[in-house]
Protein backbone atom coordinates (compact mmCIF):
# COMPACT_ATOMS: atom_id res chain seq x y z
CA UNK A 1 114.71 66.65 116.55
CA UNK A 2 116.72 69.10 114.83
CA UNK A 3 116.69 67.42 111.59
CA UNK A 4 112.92 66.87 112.04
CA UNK A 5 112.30 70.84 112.28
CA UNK A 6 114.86 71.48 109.39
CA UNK A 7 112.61 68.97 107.48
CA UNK A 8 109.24 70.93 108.76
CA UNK A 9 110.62 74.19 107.92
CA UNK A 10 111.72 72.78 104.32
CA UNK A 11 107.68 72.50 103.93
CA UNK A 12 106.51 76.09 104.92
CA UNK A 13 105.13 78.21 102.68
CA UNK A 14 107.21 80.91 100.47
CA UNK A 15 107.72 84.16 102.30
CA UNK A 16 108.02 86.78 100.22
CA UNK A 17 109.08 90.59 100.52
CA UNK A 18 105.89 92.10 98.45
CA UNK A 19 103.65 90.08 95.77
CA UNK A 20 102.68 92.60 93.06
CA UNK A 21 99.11 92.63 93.52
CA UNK A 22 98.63 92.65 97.22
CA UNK A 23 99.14 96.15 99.47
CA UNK A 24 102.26 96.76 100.93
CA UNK A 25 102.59 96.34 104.91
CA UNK A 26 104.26 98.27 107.44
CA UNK A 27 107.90 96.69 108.47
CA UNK A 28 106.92 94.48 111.33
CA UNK A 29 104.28 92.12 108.87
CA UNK A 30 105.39 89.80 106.07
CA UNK A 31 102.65 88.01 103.82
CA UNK A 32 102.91 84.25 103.90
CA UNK A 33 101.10 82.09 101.15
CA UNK A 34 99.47 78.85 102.55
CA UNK A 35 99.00 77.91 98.96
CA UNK A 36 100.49 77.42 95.85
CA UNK A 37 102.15 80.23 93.66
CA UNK A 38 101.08 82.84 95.29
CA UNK A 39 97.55 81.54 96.74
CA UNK A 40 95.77 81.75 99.99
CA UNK A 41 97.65 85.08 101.52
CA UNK A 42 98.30 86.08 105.04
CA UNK A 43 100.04 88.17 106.76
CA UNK A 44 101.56 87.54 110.33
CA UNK A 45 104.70 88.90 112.29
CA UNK A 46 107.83 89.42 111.29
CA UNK A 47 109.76 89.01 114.18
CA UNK A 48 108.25 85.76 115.16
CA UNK A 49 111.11 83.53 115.67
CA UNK A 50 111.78 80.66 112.90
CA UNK A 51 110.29 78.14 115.51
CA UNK A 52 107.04 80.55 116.63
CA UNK A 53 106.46 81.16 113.00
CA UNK A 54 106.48 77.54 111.89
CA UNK A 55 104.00 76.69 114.76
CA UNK A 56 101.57 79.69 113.54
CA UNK A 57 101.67 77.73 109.50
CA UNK A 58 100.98 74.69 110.65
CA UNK A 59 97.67 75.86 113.11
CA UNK A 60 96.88 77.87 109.93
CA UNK A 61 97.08 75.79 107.23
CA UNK A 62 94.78 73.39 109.90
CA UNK A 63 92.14 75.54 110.20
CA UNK A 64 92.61 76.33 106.45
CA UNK A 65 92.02 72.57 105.74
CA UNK A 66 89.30 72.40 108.13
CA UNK A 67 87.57 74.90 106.57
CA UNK A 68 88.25 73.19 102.92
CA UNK A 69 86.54 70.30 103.97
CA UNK A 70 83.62 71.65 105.61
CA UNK A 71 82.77 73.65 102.02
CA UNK A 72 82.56 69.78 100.44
């Protein structure tokens, strides 16, 4: 199981501190990227636990790809 989740969390999306052309958050939100290079920002907790925050990704990048296909 462990491996499985180290795996998983291999996969998530860059976190980073502050992307040059986005605004700058107070200290409890981080900007995620559900995309590519810097694509498809959004910002969520961060003090969600490692665990919490994976499960939050994956029902976003869902409804992300739902939405993708429903564009088509």
């Amino acid at each position: 199981f462990l491996q499985q989740l180290e795996d998983d969390l291999e996969e998530t999306p860059k976190v980073v501190e502050k992307p040059p052309d986005l605004k700058e958050l107070p200290p409890n939100w981080k900007y995620v990227f559900l995309g590519d290079e810097f694509t498809k920002p959004i910002v969520i907790s961060s003090v969600l636990t490692p665990l919490e925050e994976e499960g939050l990704l994956r029902e976003a990048k869902a409804v992300n790809d739902g939405f993708s296909e429903n564009l088509n």
